[in-house]
Protein backbone atom coordinates (compact mmCIF):
# COMPACT_ATOMS: atom_id res chain seq x y z
CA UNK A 1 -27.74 3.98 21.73
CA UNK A 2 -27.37 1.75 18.92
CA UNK A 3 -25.74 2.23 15.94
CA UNK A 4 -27.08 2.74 12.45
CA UNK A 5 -25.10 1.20 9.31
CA UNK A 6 -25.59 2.14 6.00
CA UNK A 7 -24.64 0.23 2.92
CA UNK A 8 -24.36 -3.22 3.89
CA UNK A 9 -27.14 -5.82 3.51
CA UNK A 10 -28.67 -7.92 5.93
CA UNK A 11 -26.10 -11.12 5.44
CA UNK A 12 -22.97 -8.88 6.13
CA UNK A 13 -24.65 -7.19 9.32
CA UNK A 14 -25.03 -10.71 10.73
CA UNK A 15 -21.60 -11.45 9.64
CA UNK A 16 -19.20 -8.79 9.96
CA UNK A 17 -21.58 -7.16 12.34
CA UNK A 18 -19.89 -3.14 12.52
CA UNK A 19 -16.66 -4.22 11.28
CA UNK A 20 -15.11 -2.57 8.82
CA UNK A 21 -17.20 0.69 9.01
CA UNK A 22 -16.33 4.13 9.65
CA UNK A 23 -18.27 7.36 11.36
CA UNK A 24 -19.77 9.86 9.13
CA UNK A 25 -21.89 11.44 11.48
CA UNK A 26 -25.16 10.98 13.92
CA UNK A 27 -28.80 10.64 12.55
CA UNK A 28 -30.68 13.61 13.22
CA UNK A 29 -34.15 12.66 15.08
CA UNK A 30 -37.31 14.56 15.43
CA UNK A 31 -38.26 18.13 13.66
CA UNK A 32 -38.48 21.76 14.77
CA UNK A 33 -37.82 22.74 17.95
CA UNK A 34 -37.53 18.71 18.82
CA UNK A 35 -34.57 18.20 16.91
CA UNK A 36 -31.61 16.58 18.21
CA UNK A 37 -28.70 14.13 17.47
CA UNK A 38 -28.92 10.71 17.71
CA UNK A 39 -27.87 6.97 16.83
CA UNK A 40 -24.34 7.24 15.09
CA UNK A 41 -24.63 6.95 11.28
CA UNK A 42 -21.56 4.12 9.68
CA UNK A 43 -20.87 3.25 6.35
CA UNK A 44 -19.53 0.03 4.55
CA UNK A 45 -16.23 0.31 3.42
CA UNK A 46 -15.82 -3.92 3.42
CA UNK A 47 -17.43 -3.92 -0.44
CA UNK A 48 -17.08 -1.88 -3.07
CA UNK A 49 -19.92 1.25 -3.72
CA UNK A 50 -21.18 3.61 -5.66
CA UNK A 51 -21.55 6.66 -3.62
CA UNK A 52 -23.19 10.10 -5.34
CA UNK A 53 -22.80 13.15 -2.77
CA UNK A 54 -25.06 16.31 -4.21
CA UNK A 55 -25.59 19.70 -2.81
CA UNK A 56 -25.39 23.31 -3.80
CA UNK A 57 -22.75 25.25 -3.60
CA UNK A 58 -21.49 25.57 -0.32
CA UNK A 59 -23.31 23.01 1.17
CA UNK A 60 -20.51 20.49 2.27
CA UNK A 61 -19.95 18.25 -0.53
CA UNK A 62 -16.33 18.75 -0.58
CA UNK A 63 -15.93 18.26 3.24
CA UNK A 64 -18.49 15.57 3.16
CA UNK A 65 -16.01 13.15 0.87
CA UNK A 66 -13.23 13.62 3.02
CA UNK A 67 -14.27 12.62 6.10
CA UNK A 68 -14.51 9.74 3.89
CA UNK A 69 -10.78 9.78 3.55
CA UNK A 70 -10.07 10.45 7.27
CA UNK A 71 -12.04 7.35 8.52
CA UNK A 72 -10.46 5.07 5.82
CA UNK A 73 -7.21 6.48 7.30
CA UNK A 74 -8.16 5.41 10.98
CA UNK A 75 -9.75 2.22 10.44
CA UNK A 76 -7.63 -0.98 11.82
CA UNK A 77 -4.62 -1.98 9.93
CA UNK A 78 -5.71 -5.39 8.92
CA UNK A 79 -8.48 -3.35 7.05
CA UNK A 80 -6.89 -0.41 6.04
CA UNK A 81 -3.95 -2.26 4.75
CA UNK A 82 -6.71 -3.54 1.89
CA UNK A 83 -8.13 -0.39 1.23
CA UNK A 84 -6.35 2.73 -0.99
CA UNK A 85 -7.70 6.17 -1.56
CA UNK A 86 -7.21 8.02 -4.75
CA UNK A 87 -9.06 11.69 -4.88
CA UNK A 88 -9.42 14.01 -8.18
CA UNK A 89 -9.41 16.93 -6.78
CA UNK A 90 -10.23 19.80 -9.33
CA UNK A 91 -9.88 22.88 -7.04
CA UNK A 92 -6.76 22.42 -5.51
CA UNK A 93 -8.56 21.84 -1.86
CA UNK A 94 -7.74 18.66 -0.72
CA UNK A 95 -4.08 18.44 0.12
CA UNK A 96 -5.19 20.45 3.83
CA UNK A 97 -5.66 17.19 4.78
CA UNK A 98 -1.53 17.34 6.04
CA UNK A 99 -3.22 20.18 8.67
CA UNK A 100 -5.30 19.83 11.80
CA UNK A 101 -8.24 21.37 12.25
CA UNK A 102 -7.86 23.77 15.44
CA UNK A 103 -10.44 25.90 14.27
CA UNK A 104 -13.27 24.00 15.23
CA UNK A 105 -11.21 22.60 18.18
CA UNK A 106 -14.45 23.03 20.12
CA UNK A 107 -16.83 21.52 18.05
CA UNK A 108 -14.79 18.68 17.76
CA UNK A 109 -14.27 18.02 21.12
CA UNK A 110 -17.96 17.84 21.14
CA UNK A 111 -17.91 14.69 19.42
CA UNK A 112 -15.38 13.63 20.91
CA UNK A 113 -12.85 14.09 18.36
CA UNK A 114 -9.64 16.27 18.56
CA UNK A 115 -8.03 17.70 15.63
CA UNK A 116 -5.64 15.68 13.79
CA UNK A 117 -3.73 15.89 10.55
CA UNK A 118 -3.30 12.58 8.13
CA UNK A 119 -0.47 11.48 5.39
CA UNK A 120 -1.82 12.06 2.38
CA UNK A 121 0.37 12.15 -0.87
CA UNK A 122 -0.57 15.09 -3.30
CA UNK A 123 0.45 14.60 -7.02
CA UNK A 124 0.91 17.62 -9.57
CA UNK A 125 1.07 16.92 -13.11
CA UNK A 126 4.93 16.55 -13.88
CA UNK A 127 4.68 20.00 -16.22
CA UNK A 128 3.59 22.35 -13.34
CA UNK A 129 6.19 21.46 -11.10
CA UNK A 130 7.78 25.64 -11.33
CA UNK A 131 4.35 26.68 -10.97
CA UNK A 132 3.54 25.03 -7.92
CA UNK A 133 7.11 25.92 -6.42
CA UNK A 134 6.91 29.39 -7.72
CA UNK A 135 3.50 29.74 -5.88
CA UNK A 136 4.98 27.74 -2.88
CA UNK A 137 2.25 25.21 -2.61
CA UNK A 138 3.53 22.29 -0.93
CA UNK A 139 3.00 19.07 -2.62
CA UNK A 140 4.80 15.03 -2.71
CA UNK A 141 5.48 14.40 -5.97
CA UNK A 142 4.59 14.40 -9.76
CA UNK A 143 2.88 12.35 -12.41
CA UNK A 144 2.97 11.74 -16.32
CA UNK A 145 1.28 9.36 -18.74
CA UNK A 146 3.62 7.80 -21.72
CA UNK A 147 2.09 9.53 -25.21
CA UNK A 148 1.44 6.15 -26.31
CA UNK A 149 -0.60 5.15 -23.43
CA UNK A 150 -3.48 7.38 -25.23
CA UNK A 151 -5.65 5.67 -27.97
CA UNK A 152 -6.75 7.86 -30.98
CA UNK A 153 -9.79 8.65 -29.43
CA UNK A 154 -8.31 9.76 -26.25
CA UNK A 155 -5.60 12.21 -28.66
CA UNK A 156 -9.22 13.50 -30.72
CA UNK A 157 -11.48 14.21 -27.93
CA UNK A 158 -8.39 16.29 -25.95
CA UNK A 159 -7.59 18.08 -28.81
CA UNK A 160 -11.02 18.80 -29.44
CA UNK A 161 -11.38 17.16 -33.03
CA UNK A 162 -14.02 14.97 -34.02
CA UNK A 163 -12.47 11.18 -35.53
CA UNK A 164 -14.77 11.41 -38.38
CA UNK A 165 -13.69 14.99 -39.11
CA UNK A 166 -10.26 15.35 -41.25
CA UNK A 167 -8.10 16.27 -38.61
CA UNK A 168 -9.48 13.40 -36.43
CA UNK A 169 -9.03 10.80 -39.48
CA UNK A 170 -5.51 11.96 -40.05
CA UNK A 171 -4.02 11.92 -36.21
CA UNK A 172 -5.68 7.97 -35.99
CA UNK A 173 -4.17 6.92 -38.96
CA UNK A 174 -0.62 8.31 -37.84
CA UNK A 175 -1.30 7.18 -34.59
CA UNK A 176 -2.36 3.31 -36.17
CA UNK A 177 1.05 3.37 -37.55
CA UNK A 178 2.76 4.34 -34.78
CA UNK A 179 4.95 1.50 -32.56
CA UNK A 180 6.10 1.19 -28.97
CA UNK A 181 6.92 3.96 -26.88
CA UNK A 182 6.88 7.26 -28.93
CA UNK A 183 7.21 10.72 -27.76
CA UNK A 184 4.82 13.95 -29.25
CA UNK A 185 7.74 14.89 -31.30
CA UNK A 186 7.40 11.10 -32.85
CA UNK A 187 3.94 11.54 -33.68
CA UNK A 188 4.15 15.11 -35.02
CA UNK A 189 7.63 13.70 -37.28
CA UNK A 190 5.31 10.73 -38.64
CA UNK A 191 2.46 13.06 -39.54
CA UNK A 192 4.64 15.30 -41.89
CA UNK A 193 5.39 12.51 -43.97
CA UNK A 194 1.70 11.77 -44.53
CA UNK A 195 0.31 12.42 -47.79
CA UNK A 196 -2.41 14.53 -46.72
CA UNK A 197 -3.85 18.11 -47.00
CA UNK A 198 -0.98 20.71 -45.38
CA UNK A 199 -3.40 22.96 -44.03
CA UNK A 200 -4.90 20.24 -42.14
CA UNK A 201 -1.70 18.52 -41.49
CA UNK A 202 -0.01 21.98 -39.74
CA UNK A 203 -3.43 22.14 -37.77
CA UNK A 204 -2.87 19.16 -36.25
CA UNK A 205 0.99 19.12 -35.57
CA UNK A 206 0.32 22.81 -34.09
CA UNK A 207 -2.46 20.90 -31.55
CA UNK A 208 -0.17 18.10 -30.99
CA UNK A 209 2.73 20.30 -29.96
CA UNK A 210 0.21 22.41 -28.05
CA UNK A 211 -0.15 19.55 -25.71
CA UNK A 212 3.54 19.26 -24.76
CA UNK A 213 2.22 22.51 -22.79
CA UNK A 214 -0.06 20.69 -20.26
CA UNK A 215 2.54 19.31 -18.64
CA UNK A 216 1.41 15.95 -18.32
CA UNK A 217 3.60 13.59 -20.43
CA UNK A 218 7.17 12.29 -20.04
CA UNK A 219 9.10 9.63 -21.73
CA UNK A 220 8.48 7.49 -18.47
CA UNK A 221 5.47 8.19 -17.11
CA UNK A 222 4.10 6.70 -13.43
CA UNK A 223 3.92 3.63 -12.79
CA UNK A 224 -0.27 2.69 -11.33
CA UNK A 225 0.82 0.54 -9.06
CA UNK A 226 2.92 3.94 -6.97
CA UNK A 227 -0.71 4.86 -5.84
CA UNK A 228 -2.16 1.14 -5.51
CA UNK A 229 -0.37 1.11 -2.24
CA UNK A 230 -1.66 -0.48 1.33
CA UNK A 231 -3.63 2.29 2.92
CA UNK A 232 -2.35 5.19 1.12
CA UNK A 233 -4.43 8.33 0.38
CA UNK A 234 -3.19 10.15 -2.70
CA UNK A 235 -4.82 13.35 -4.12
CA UNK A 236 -4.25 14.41 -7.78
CA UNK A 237 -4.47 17.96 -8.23
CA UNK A 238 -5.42 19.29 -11.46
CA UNK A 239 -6.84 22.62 -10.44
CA UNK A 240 -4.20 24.54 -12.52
CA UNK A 241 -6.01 23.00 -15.72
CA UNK A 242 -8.55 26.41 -16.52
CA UNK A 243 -11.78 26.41 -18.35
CA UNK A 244 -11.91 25.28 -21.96
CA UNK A 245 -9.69 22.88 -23.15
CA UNK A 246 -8.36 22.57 -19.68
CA UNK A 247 -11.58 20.26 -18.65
CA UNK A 248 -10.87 18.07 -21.70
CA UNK A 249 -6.86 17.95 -20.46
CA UNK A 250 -8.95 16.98 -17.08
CA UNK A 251 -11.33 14.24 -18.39
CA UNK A 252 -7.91 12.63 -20.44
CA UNK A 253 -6.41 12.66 -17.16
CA UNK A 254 -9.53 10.84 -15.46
CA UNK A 255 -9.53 9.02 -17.90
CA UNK A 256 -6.25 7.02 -17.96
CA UNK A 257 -6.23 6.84 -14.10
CA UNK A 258 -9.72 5.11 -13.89
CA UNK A 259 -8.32 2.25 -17.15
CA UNK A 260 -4.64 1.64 -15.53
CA UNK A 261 -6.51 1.36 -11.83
CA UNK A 262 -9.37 -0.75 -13.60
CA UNK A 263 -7.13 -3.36 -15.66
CA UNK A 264 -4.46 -3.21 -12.22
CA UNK A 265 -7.43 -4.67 -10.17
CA UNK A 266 -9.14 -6.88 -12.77
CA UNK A 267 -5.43 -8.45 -12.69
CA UNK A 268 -5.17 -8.60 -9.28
CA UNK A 269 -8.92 -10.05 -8.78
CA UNK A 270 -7.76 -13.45 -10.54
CA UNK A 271 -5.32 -13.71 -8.87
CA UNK A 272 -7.10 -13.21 -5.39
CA UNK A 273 -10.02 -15.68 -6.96
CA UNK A 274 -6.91 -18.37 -7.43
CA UNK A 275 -5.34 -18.27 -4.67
CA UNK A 276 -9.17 -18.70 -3.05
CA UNK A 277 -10.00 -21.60 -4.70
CA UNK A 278 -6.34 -22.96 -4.17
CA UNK A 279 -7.06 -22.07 -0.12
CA UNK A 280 -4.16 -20.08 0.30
CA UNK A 281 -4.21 -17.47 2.34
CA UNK A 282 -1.84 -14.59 0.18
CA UNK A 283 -1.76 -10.93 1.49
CA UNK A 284 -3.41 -8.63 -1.36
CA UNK A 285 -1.20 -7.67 -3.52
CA UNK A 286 -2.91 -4.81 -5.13
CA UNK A 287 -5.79 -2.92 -2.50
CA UNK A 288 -9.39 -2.32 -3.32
CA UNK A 289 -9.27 1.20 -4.75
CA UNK A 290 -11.71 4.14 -3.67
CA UNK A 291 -12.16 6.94 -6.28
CA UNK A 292 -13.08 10.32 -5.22
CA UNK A 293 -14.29 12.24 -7.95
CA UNK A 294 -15.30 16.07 -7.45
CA UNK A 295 -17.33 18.05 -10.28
CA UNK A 296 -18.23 14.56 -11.89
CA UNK A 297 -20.62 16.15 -13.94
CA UNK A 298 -18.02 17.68 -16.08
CA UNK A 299 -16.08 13.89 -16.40
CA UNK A 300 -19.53 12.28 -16.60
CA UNK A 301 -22.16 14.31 -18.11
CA UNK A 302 -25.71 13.66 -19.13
CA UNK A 303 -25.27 14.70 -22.17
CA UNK A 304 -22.14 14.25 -24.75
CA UNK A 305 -19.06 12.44 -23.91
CA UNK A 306 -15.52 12.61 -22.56
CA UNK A 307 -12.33 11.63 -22.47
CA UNK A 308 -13.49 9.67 -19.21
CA UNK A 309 -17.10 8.97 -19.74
CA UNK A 310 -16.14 5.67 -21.20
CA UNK A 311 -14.51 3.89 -18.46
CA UNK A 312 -16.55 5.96 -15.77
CA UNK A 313 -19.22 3.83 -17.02
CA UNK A 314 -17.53 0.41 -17.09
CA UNK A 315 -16.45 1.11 -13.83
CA UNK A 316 -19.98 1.79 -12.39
CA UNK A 317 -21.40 -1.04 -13.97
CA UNK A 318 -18.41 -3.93 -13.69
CA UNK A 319 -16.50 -2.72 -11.19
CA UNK A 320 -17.72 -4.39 -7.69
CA UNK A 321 -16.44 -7.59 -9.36
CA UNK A 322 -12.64 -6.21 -9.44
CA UNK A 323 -13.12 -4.20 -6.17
CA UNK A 324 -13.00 -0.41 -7.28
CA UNK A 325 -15.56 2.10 -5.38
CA UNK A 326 -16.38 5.34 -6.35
CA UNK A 327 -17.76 8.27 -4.84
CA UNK A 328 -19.17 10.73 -7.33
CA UNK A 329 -19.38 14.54 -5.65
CA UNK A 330 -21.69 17.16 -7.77
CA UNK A 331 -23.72 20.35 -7.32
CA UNK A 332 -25.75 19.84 -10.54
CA UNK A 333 -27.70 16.18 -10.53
CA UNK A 334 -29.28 17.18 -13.30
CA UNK A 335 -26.00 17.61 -15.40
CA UNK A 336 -24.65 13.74 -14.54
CA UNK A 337 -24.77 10.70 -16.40
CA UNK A 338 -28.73 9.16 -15.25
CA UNK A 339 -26.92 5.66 -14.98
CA UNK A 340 -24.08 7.25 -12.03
CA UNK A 341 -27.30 7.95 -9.97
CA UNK A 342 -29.35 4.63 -10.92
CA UNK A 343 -26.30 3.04 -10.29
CA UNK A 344 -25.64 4.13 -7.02
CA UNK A 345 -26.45 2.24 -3.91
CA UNK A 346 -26.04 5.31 -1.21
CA UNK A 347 -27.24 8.79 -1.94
CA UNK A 348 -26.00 11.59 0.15
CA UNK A 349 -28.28 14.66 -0.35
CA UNK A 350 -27.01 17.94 1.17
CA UNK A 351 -29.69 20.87 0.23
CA UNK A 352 -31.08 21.55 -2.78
CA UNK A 353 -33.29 24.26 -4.25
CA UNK A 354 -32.63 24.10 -8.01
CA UNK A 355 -35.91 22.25 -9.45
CA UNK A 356 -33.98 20.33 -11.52
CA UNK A 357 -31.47 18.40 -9.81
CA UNK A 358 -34.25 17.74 -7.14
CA UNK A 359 -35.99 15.84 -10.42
CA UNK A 360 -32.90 14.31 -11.12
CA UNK A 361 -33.09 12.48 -7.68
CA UNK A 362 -36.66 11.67 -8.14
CA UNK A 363 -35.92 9.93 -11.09
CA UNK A 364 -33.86 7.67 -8.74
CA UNK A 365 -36.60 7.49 -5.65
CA UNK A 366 -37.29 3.64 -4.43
CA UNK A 367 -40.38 1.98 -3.04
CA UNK A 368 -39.09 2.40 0.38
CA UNK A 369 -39.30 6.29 0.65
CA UNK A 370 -43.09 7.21 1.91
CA UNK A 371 -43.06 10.58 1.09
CA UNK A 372 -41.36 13.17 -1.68
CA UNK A 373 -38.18 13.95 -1.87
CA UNK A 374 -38.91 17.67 -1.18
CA UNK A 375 -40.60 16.83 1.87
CA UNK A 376 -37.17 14.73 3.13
CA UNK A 377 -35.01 18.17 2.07
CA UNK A 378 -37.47 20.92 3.60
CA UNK A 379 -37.68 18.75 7.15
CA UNK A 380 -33.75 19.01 7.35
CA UNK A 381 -32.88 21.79 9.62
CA UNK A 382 -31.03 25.42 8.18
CA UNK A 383 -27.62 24.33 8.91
CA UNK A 384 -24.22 23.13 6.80
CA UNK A 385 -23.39 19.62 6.93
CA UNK A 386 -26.85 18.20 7.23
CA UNK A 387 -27.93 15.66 4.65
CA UNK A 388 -30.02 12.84 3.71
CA UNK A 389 -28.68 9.17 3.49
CA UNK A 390 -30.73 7.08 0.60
CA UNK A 391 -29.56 3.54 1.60
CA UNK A 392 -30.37 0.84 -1.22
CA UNK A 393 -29.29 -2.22 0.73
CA UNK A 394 -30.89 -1.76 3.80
CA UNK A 395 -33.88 0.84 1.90
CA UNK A 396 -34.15 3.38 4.39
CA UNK A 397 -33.62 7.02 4.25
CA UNK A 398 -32.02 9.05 6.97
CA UNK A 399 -31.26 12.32 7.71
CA UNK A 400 -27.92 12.96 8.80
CA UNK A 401 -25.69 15.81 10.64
CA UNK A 402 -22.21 14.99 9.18
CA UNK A 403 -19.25 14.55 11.68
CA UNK A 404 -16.76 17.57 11.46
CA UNK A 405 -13.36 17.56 9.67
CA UNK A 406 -10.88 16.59 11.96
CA UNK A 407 -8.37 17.81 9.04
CA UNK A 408 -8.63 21.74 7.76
CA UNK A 409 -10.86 22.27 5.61
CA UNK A 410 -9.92 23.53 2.33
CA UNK A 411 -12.47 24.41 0.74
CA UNK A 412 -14.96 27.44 2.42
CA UNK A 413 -15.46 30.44 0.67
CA UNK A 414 -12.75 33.21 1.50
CA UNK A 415 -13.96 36.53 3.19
CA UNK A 416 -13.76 40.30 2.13
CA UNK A 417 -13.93 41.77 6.06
C-alpha cells in the first residue's frame, strides 16, 4: 500500500523520494462502521517546519510530539547525525522517554513495533538540583544562564515591572551601566549607589535578590552548543516553576534558549553556505535544531507579550533560512499568537469541542479543504490518538490514527481506584 508523506513539496518527493521521513501513524480511511487503517502517514524531517499540534485535554498532544522524538531517534545515522532535539517540557512528563513501553506491549506489536526505551538527556535548572534529589527524580544534568546574558527587558518582564514604570527605568539604567560578566549581587551593589527614590530602589533590589531563588543562574552558565549535539534529544524540565511569576521565570527561560540556539545556527548557516559555494564537503558542525514547545500559548500568546514572544516570532518567520523547526503543542488555539498558526505549514488537529479554538483553526483553513473544519473533526472516530493532518505543501488534509509510544508515556491522567 503506498505511502503517504506529509510536509514535503512536490520537487523533494521526486528527489529525496521517502528519505529522511519518519512514521507517525496510518491514515484512517472510510467512516462509521467502514472505518479502517490504511496507507502509512510520514513526515519531513529533511527541512525545517512549523508544526502546531492542538487538542483538548487529554487528547494526545503530549504523546503526539514525542513520537516525534522517537522517530528522529531511529532515523539513519547519516540523517540523524544532522538533526538535534530540544523539548520544553512544562509538566515534568517527558524524561519517560529512558522507559519502554510494556504496557501496550500488545498494541504495539500490532504495528509491528516492540517497546523500546531511547537516550534522552533531561536538564533541571541548576537551583533545583536538592529538590529533584530529595524527590528522587532521576535526571542528567543541570543548566544556568550568566545574569548578564539577560537584556533589561528580559530582567523587567521576569520581574514583572513595566520599563516605562520607575522600577523598570531604574533596573535598565543600572543594567546600561553594567560591564562584562556580573553576578545579581553586582547588579543589586550598583543599584544602591543610584541616586534614585529608596522606596523604589529597595523594591527592586528585594525583586532582584528574589530571583537568586529560581535557581537558574550561575557565574558560568551552559554553554548552547552542550545541547547542539549530533542526534541528541535533550528535555528541559521546568515543571517545578508554579503559577504566577513562575510562567514569567518559564518564558525568560524560553526565551534565552530559542536566541543562543537562533544566533548558534545563523553562525553555523554561513558557514555551511561557504563551504557550499567553496564545494567542500565539511560535516555540520552545529545540527538543525527541532524545538518542542508544550503549553505555547502561555510563551506565545495572542494577546500581550513575554519574555519569549519576541524571538518565538523571529524564529517562525526567519528561521527555515538558519535551519531551526519548531513544533508548537496547545489545548487552547484560540489563546496563541494568530501568526504561529498562519505560519505553520502542518496542522495536527486532535479533537476539539471548545467553539473557539475550532475558529481559531478556521481562521487558518486553505483553498484545498472542501468542507468545514467541524465536519473533518465530527467524521474522526471516538478514540485517543486520532487526528487530522492539514498539509500546506502538498494541500491535503488527512485524518490520522497516531502510531503508539514505543517509550512510556508520561503523561495520562492518574487514577483514584
Amino acid at each position: 500500500m503506498p505511502e503517504i508523506i506529509v510536509g514535503r513539496d512536490w520537487e523533494d518527493l521526486k528527489k529525496y523520494g521517502n528519505k529522511g521521513t519518519i512514521t507517525i501513524g496510518k491514515n484512517i480511511v472510510g467512516t462509521g462502521a467502514e472505518t479502517h487503517l490504511a496507507s502509512e502517514i510520514k513526515v519531513d524531517v529533511l527541512r525545517p517546519h512549523v508544526i502546531v499540534i492542538v487538542g483538548k485535554r487529554g487528547s494526545g498532544k503530549s504523546y503526539t510530539s514525542q513520537i516525534f522524538a522517537e522517530e528522529m531517534s531511529k532515523l539513519p545515522e547519516e540523517i540523524k547525525r544532522n538533526l538535534c532535539v530540544i523539548s520544553i517540557d512544562t509538566q515534568g512528563i517527558f524524561w519517560s522517554m529512558k522507559y519502554p513501553n510494556n504496557k501496550q506491549r500488545d498494541l504495539l506489536y500490532q504495528w509491528g513495533l516492540k517497546p523500546e526505551k531511547f537516550k534522552v538527556f533531561e536538564y533541571v535548572p541548576f537551583g533545583q538540583k536538592e529538590k529533584f534529589d530529595k524527590m528522587g527524580v532521576l535526571y542528567d544534568k543541570t543548566f544556568s544562564f550568566k545574569p548578564n546574558e539577560l537584556t533589561p527587558a528580559d530582567w523587567c518582564y521576569s520581574l514583572g515591572f513595566d520599563e516605562n514604570d520607575l522600577e523598570g527605568i531604574l533596573l535598565s539604567k543600572v543594567l546600561n551601566k553594567m560591564k562584562g560578566n556580573y553576578s545579581i549581587d553586582d547588579i543589586a551593589s550598583k543599584l544602591r549607589e543610584e541616586d534614585f527614590d529608596e522606596k523604589i530602589k529597595l523594591k527592586v533590589e528585594n525583586m532582584l535578590l528574589n530571583a537568586k531563588n529560581w535557581g537558574i543562574f550561575s557565574s558560568e552558565g551552559t554553554d548552547i552548543y552542550e545541547f547542539l549535539q549530533p542526534g541528541k534529544i535533550v528535555i528541559f524540565d521546568v515543571s517545578l516553576f508554579g503559577g504566577g511569576i513562575g510562567w514569567n521565570v518559564k518564558s525568560l527561560i524560553v526565551g534565552l534558549l530559542m536566541k543562543k540556539i537562533y544566533e548558534a545556527r545563523v553562525m553555523a548557516r554561513r558557514k555551511e553556505e561557504l563551504s557550499t559555494i567553496e564545494e567542500e564537503k565539511k560535516e555540520r558542525e552545529v545540527p538543525l535544531c527541532w524545538i518542542i514547545t508544550d503549553e505555547a500559548h502561555n510563551f506565545i500568546p495572542s494577546t500581550g507579550t513575554t519574555a519569549a514572544s519576541d524571538i518565538i516570532l523571529t524564529v517562525i518567520r526567519q528561521g527555515r533560512q538558519p535551519g531551526i523547526s519548531q513544533i508548537f503543542i496547545t489545548q487552547m488555539p484560540d489563546k496563541l499568537h494568530s501568526d504561529v498558526l498562519s505560519q505553520a505549514d502542518l496542522v495536527i488537529a486532535h479533537r476539539l469541542t471548545s467553539q473557539r479554538d475550532i475558529n481559531a483553526l478556521k481562521a487558518i483553513m486553505q483553498t484545498y479543504m472542501l468542507y468545514s473544519i467541524e465536519k473533518y473533526l465530527d467524521e474522526l472516530p471516538k478514540l485517543k490518538g486520532v487526528a487530522l493532518i492539514l498539509d500546506d505543501n502538498s494541500e491535503r488534509i488527512y485524518k490520522i490514527r497516531i502510531r503508539p509510544r514505543q517509550s512510556w508515556h508520561g503523561g495520562e491522567s492518574p487514577v483514584a481506584l
